[in-house]
Structure formats: C-alpha cells, structure tokens
Protein backbone atom coordinates (compact mmCIF):
# COMPACT_ATOMS: atom_id res chain seq x y z
CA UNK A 1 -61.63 -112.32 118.21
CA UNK A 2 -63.77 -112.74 115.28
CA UNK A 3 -61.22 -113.76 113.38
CA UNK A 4 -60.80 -116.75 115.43
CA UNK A 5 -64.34 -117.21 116.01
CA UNK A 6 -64.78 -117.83 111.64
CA UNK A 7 -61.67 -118.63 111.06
CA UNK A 8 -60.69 -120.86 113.59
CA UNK A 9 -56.61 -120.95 113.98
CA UNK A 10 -55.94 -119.81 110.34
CA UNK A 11 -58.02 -116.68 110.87
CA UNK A 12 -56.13 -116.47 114.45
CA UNK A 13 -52.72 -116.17 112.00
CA UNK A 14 -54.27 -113.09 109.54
CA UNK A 15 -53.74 -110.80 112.78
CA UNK A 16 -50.27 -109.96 112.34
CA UNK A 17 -50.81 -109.73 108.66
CA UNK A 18 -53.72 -106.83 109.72
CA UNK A 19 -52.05 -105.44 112.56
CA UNK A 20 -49.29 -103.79 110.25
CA UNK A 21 -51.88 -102.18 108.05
CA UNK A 22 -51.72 -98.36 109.32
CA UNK A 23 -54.80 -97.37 106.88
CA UNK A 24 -57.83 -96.82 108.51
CA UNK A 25 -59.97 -97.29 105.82
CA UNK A 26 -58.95 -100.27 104.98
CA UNK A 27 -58.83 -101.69 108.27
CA UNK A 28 -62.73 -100.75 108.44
CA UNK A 29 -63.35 -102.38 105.05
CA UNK A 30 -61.63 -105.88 106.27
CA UNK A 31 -63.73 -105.60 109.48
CA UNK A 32 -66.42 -105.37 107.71
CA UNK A 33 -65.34 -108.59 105.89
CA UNK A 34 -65.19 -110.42 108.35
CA UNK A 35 -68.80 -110.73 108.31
CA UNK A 36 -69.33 -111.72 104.71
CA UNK A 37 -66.01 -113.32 104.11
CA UNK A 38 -66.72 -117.09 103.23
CA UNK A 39 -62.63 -118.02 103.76
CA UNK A 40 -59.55 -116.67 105.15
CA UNK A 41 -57.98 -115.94 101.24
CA UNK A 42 -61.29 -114.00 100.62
CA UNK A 43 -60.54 -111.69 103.11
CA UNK A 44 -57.21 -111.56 102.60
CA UNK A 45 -57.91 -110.03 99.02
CA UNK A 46 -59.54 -107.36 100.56
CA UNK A 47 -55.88 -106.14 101.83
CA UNK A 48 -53.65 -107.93 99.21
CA UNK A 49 -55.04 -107.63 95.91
CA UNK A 50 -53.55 -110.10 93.54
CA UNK A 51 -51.30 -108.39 91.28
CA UNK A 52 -52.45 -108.27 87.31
C-alpha cells in the first residue's frame, strides 16, 4: 500500500520484485525505505545493488 501511495503505479509494480525476497532483514530495510526513498530506482538499490 505504500508503495502505491509514493509510487503511484510504478511503485504498485516493485511488489512482485519484493515479494520474492525471503530475507527478513532486508525486507525491513526496504520498508524502511519507503519512507525516505525519493524514487522507485532508489529503493530498488536497496535490494539490487548495482554490480561494480
């Protein structure tokens, strides 16, 4: 829901991206980034790092 809410419809599309993550620690540090996240590819880098 507060995907959608900050996101609109391209937050809406993260969830099954987020749904398969079984790590519960990470799934508490998106949630959290929800709150601060200024864009839908910010968050995203909390859960897919860019490869160096």
């Amino acid at each position: 829901m507060g995907l959608k809410l900050k996101f609109g419809e391209s937050g809406q599309n993260l969830l099954p991206e987020i749904e398969s993550i079984g790590d519960v620690n990470l799934l508490s540090a998106i949630l959290e980034a929800i709150e601060t996240a200024d864009s839908v590819d910010e968050l995203r880098q909390i859960y897919q790092p860019a490869s160096e």
